[in-house]
PDB file of N, CA and C in Angstrom:
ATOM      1  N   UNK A   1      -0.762 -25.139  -4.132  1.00  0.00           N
ATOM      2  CA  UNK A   1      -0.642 -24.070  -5.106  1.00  0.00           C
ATOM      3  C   UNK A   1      -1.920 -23.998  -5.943  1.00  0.00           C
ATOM      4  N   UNK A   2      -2.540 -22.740  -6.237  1.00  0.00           N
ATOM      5  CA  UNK A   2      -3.752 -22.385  -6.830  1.00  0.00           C
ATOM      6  C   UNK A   2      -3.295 -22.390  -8.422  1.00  0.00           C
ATOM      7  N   UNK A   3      -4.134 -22.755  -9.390  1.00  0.00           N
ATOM      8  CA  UNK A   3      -4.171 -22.735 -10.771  1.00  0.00           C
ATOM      9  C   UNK A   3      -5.374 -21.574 -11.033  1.00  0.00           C
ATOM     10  N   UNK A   4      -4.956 -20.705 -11.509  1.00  0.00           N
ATOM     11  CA  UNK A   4      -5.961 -19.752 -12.285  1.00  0.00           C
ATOM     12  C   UNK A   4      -6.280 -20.246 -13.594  1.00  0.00           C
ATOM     13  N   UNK A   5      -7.626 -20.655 -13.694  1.00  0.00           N
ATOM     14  CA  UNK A   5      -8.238 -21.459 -15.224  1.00  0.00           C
ATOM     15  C   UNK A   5      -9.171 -20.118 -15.516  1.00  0.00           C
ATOM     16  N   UNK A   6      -8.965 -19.753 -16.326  1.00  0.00           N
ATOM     17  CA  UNK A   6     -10.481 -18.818 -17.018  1.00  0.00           C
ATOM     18  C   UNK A   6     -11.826 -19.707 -17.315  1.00  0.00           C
ATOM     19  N   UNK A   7     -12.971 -19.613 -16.592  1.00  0.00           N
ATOM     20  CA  UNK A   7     -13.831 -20.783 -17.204  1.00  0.00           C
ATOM     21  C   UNK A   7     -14.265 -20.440 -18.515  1.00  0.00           C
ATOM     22  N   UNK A   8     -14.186 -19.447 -19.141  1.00  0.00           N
ATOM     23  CA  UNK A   8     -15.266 -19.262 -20.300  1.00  0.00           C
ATOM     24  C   UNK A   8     -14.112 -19.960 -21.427  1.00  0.00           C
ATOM     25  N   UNK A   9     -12.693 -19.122 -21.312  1.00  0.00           N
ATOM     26  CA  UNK A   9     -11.740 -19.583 -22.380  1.00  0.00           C
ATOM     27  C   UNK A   9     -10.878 -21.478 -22.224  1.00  0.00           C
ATOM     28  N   UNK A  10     -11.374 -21.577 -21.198  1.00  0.00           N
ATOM     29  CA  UNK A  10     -10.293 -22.699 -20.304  1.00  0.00           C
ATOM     30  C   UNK A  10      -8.604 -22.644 -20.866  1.00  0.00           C
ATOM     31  N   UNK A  11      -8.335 -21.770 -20.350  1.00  0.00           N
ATOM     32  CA  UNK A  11      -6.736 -21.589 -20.374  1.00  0.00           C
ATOM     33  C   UNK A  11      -6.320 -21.078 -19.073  1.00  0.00           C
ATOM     34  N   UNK A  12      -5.589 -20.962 -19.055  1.00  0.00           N
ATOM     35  CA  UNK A  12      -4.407 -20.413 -17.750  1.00  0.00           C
ATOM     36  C   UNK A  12      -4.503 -19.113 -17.682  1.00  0.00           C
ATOM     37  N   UNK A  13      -4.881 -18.325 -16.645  1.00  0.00           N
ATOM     38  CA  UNK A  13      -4.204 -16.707 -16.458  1.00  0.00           C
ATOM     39  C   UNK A  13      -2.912 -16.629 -17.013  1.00  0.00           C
ATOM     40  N   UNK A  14      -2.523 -15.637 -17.687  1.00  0.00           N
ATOM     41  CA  UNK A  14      -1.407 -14.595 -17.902  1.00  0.00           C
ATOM     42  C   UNK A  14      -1.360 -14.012 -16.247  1.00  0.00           C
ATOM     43  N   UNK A  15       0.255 -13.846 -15.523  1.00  0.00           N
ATOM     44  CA  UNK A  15       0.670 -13.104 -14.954  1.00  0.00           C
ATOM     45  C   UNK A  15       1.045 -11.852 -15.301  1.00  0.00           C
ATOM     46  N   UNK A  16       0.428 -10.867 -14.813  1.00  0.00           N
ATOM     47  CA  UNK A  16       0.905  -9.575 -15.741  1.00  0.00           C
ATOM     48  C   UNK A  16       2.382  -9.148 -14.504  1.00  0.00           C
ATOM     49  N   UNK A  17       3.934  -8.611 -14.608  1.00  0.00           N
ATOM     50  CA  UNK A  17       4.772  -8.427 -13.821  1.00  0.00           C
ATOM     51  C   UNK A  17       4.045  -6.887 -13.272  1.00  0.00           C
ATOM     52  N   UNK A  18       3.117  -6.228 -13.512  1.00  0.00           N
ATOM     53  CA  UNK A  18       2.875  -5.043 -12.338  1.00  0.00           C
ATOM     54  C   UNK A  18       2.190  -5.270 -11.546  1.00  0.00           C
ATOM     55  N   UNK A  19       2.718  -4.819 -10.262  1.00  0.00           N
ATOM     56  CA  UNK A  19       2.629  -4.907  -9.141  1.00  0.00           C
ATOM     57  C   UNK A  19       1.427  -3.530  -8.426  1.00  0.00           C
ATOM     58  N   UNK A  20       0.250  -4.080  -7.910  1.00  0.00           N
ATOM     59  CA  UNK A  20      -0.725  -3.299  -6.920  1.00  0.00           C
ATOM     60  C   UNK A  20      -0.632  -3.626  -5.731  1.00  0.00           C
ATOM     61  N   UNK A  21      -1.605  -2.940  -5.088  1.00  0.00           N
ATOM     62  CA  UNK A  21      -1.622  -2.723  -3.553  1.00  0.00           C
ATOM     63  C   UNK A  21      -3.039  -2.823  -3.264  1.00  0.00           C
ATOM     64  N   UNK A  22      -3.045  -4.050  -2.673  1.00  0.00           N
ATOM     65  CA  UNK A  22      -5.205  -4.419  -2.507  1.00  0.00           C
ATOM     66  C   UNK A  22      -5.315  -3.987  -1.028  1.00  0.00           C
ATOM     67  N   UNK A  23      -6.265  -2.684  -0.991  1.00  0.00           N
ATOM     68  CA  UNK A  23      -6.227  -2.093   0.221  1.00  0.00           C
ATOM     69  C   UNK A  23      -7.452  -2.887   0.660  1.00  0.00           C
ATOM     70  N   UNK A  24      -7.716  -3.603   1.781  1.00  0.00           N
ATOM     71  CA  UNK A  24      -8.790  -4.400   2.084  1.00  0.00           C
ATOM     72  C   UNK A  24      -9.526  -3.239   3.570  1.00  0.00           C
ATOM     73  N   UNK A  25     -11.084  -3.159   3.084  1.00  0.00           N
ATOM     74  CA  UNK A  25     -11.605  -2.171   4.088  1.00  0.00           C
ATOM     75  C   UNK A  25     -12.186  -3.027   5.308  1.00  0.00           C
ATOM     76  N   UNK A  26     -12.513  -2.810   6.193  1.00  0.00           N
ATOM     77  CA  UNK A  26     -13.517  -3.233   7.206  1.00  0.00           C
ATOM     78  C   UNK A  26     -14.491  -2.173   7.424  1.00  0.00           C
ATOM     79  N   UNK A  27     -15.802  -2.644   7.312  1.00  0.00           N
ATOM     80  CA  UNK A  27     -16.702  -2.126   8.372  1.00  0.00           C
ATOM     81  C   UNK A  27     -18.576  -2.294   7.855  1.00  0.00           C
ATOM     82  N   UNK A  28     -19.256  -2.145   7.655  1.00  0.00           N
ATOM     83  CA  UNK A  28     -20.412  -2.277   8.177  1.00  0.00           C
ATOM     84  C   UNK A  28     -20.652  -2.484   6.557  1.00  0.00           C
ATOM     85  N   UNK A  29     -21.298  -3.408   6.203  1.00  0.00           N
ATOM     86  CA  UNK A  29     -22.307  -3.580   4.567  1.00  0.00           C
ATOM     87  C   UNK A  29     -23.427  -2.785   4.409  1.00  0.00           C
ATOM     88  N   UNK A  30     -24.139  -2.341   5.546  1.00  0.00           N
ATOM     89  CA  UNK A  30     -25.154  -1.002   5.933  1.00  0.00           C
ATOM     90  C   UNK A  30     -24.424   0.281   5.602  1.00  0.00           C
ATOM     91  N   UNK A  31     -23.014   0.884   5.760  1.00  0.00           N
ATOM     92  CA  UNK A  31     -22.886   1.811   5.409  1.00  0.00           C
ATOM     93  C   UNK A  31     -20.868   1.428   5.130  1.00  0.00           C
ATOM     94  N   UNK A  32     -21.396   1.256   3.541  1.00  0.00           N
ATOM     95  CA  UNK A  32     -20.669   1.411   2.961  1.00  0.00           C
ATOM     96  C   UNK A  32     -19.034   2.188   2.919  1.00  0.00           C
ATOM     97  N   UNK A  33     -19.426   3.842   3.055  1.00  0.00           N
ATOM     98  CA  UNK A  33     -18.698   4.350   3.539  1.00  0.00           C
ATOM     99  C   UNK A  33     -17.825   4.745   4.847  1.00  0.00           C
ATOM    100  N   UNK A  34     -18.571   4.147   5.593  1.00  0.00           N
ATOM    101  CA  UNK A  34     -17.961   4.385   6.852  1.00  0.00           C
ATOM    102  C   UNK A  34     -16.839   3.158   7.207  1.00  0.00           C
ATOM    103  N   UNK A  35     -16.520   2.043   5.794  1.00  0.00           N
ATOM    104  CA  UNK A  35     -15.618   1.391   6.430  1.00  0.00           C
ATOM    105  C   UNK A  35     -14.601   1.718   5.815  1.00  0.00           C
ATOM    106  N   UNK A  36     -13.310   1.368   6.665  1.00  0.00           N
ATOM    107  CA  UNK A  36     -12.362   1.644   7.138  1.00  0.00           C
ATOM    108  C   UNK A  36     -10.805   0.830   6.541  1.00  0.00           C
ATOM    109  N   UNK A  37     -10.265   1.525   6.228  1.00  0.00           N
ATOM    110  CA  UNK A  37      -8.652   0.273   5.604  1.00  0.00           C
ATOM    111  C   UNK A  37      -8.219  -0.049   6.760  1.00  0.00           C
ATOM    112  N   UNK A  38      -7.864  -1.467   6.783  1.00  0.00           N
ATOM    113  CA  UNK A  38      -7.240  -2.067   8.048  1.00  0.00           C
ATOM    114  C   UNK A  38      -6.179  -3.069   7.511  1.00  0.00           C
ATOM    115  N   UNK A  39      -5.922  -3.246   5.946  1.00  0.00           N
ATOM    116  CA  UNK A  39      -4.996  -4.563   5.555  1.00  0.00           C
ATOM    117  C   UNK A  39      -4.580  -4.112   4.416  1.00  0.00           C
ATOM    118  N   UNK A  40      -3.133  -3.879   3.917  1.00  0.00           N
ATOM    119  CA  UNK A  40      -2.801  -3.826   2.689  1.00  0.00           C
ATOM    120  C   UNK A  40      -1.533  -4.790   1.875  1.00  0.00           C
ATOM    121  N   UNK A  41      -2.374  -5.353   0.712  1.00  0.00           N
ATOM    122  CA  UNK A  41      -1.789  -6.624   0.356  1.00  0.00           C
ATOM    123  C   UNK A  41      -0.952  -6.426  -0.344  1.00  0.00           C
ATOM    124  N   UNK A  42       0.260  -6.938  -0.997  1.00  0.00           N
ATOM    125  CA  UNK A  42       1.121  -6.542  -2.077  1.00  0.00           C
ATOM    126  C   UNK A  42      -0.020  -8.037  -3.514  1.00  0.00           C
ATOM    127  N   UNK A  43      -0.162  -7.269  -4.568  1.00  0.00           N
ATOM    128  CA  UNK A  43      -1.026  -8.056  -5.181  1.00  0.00           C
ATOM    129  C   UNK A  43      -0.414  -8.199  -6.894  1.00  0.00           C
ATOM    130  N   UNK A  44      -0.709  -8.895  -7.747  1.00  0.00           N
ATOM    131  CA  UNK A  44      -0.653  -8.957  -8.994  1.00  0.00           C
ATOM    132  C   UNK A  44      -1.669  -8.545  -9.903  1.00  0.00           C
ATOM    133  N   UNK A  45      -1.658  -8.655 -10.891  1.00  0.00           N
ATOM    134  CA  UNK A  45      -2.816  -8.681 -11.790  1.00  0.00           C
ATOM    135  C   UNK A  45      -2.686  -9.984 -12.644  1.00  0.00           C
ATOM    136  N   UNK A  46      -3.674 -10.372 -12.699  1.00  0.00           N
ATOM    137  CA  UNK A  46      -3.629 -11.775 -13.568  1.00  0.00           C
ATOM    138  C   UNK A  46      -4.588 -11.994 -14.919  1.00  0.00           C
ATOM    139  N   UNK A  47      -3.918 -12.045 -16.389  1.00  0.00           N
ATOM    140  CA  UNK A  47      -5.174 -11.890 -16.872  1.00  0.00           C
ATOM    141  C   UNK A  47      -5.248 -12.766 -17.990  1.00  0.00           C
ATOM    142  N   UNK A  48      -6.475 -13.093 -18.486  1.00  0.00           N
ATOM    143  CA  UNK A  48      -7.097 -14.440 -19.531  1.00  0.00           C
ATOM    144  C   UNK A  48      -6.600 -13.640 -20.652  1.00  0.00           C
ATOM    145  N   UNK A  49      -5.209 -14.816 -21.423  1.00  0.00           N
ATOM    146  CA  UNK A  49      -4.813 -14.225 -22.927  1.00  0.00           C
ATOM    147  C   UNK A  49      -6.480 -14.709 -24.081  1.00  0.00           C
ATOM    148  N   UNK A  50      -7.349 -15.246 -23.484  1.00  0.00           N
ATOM    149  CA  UNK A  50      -8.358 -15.201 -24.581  1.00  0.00           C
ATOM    150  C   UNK A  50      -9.226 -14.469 -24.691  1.00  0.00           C
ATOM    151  N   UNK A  51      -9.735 -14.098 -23.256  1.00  0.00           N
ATOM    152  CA  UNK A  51     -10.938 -13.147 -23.547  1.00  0.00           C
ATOM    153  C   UNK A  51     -10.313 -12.053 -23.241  1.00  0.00           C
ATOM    154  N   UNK A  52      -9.346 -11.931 -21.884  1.00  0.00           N
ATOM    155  CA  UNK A  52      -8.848 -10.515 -21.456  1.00  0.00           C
ATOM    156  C   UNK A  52      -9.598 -10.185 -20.171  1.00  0.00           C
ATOM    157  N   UNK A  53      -9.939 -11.275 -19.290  1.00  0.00           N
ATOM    158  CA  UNK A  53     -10.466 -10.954 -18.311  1.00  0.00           C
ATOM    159  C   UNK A  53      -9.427 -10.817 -17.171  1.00  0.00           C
ATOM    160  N   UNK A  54      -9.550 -10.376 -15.943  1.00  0.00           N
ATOM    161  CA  UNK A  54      -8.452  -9.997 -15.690  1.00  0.00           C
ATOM    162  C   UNK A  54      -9.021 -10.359 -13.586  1.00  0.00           C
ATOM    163  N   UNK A  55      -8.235 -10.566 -13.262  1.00  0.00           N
ATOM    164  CA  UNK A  55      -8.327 -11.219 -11.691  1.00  0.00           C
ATOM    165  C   UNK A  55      -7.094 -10.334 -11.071  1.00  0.00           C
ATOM    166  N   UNK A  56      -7.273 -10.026  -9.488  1.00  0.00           N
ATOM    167  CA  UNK A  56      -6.259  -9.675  -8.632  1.00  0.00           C
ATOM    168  C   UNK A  56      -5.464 -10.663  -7.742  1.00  0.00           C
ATOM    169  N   UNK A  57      -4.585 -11.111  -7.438  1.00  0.00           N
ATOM    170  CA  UNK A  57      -4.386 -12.588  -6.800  1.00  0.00           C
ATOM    171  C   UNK A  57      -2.981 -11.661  -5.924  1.00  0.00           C
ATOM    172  N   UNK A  58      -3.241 -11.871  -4.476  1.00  0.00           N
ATOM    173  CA  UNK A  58      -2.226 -11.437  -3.580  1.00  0.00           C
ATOM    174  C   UNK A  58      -1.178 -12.314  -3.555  1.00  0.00           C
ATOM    175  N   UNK A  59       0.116 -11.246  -3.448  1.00  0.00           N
ATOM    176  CA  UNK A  59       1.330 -12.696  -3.571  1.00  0.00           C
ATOM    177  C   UNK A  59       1.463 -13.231  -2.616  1.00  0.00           C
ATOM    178  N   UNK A  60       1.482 -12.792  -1.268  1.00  0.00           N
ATOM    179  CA  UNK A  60       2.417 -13.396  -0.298  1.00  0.00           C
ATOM    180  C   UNK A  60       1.192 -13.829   0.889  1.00  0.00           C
ATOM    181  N   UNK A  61       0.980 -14.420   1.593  1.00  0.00           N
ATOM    182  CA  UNK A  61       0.515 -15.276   2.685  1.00  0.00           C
ATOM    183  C   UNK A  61       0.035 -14.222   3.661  1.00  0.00           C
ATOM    184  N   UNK A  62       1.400 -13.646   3.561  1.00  0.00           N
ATOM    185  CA  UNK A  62       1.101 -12.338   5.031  1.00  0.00           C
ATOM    186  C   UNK A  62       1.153 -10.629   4.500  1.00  0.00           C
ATOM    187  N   UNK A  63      -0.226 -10.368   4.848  1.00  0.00           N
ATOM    188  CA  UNK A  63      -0.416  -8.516   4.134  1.00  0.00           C
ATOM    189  C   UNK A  63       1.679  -7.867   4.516  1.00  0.00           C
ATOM    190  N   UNK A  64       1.287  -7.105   3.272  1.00  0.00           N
ATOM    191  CA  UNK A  64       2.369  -6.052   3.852  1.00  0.00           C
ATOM    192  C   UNK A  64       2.229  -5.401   5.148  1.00  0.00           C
ATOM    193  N   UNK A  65       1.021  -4.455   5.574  1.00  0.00           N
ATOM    194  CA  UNK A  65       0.812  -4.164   6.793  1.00  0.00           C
ATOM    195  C   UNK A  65      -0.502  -4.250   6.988  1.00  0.00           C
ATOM    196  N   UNK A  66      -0.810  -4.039   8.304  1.00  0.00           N
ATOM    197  CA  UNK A  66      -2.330  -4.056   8.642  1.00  0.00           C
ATOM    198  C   UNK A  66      -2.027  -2.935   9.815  1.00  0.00           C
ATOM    199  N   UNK A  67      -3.692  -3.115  10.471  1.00  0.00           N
ATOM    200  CA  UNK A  67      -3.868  -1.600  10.994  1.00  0.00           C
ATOM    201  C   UNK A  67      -3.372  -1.669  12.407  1.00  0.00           C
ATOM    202  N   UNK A  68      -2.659  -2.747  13.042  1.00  0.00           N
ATOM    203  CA  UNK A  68      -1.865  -2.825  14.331  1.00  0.00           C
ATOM    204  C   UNK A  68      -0.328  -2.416  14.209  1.00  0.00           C
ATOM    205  N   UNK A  69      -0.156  -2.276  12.676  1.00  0.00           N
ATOM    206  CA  UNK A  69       1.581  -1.776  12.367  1.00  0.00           C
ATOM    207  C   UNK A  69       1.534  -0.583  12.797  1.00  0.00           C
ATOM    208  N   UNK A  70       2.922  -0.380  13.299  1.00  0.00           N
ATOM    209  CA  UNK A  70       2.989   1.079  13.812  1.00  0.00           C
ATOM    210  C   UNK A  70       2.970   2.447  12.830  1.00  0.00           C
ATOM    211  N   UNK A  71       3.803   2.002  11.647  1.00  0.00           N
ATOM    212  CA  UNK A  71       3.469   2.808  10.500  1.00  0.00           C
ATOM    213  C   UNK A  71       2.316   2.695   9.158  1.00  0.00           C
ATOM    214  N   UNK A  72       1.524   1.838   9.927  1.00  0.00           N
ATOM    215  CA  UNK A  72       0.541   1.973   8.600  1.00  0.00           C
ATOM    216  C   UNK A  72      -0.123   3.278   7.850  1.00  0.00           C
ATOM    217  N   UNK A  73      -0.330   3.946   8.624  1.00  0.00           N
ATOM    218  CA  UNK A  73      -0.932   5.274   8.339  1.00  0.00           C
ATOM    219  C   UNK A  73      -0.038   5.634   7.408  1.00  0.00           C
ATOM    220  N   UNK A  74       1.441   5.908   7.096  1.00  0.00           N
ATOM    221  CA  UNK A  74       2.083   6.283   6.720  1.00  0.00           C
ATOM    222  C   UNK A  74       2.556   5.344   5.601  1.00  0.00           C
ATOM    223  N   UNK A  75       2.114   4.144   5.567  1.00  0.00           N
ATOM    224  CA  UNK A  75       2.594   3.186   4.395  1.00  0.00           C
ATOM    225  C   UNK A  75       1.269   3.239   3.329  1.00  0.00           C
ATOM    226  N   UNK A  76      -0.519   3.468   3.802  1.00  0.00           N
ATOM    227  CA  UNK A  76      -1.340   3.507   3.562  1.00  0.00           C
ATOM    228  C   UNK A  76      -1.449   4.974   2.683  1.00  0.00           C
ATOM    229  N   UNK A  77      -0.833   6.136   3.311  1.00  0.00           N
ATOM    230  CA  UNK A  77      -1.049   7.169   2.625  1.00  0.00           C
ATOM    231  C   UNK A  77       0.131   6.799   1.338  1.00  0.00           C
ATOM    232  N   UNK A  78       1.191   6.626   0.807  1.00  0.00           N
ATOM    233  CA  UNK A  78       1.855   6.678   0.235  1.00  0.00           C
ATOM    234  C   UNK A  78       1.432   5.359  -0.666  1.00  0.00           C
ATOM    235  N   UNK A  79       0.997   4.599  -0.693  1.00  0.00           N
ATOM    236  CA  UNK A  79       0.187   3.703  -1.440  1.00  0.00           C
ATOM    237  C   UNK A  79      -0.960   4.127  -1.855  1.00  0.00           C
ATOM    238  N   UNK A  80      -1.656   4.878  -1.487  1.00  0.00           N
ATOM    239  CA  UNK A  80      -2.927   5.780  -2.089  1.00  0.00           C
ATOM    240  C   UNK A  80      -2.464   6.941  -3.024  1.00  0.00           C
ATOM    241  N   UNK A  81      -1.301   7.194  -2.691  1.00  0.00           N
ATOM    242  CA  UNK A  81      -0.284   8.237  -3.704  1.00  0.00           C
ATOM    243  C   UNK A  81      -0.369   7.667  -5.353  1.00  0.00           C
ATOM    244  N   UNK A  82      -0.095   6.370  -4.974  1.00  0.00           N
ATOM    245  CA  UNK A  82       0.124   5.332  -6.664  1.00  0.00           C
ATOM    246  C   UNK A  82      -1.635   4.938  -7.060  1.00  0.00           C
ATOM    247  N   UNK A  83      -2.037   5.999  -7.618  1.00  0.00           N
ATOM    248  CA  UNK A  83      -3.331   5.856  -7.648  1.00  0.00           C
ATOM    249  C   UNK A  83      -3.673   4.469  -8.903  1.00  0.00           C
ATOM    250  N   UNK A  84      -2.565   4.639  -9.689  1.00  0.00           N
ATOM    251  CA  UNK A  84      -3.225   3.423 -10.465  1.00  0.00           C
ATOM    252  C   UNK A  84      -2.956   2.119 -10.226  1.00  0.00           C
ATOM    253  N   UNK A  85      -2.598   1.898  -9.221  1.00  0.00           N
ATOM    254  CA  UNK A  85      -1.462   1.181  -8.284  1.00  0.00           C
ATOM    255  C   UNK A  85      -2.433   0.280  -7.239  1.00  0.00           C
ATOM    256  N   UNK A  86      -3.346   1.236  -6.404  1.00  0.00           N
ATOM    257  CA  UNK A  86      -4.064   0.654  -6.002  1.00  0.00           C
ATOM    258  C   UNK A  86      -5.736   0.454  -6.136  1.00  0.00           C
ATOM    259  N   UNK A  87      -5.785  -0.674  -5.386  1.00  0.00           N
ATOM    260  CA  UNK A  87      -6.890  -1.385  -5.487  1.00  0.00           C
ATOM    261  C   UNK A  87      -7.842  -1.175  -4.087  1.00  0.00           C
ATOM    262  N   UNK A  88      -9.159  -0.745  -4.193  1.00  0.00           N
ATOM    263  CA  UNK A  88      -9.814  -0.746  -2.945  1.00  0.00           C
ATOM    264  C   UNK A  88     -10.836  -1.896  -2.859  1.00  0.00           C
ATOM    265  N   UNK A  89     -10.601  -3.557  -1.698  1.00  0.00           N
ATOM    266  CA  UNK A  89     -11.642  -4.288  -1.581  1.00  0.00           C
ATOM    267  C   UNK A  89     -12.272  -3.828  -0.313  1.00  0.00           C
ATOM    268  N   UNK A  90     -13.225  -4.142  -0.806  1.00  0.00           N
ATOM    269  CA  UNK A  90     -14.324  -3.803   0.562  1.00  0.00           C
ATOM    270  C   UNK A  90     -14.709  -4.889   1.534  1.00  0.00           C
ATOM    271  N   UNK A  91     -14.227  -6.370   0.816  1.00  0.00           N
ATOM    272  CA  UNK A  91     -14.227  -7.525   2.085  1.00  0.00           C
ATOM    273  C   UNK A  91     -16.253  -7.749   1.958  1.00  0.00           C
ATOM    274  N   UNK A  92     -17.093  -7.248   0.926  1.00  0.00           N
ATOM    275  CA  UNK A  92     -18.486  -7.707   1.413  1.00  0.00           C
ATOM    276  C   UNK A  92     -18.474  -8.876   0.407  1.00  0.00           C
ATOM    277  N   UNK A  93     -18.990  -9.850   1.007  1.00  0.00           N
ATOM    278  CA  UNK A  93     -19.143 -11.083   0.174  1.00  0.00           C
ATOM    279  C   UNK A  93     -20.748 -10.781  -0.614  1.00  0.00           C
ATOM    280  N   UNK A  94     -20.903 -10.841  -1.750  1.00  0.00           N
ATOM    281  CA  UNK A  94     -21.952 -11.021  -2.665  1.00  0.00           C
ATOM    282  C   UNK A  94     -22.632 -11.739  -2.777  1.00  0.00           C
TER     283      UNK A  94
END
């Protein structure tokens, strides 16, 4: 089990109870746009009661769907519906 520490405050994340959707993209770090949603996570928000910094932390082990489900298209559009809801990662490491 992971401990969320804030380093600047050293305290514990706050669990916030609303619930997002971390749409994870694939495709090229050269062009940005051309990648593609292939994984969507059911996620939290987690955030530092000192400073107010705030982290995304996925709940469950296994995405809600990915892009081999038969209805993703259709679980993907209706999760893009909850615009404040979701989250777009792009998967490029920094």
């Amino acid at each position: 089990m992971a401990i969320e520490i804030c380093h600047k405050c050293q305290v514990r994340f706050r669990n916030d109870p609303t619930k997002v959707y971390l749409i994870e993209l694939k495709g090229s770090s050269e062009q940005p746009l051309a990648a593609k949603p292939f994984t969507i996570w059911l996620a939290g928000i987690h955030e530092c009661p000192g400073c107010g910094f705030k982290i995304v932390k996925i709940r469950d082990r296994r995405p809600l769907r990915t892009i081999i489900d038969k209805d993703f298209a259709e679980v993907l559009a209706r999760v893009q519906e909850e615009r404040n809801k979701a989250i777009v990662y792009t998967g490029a490491e920094e």
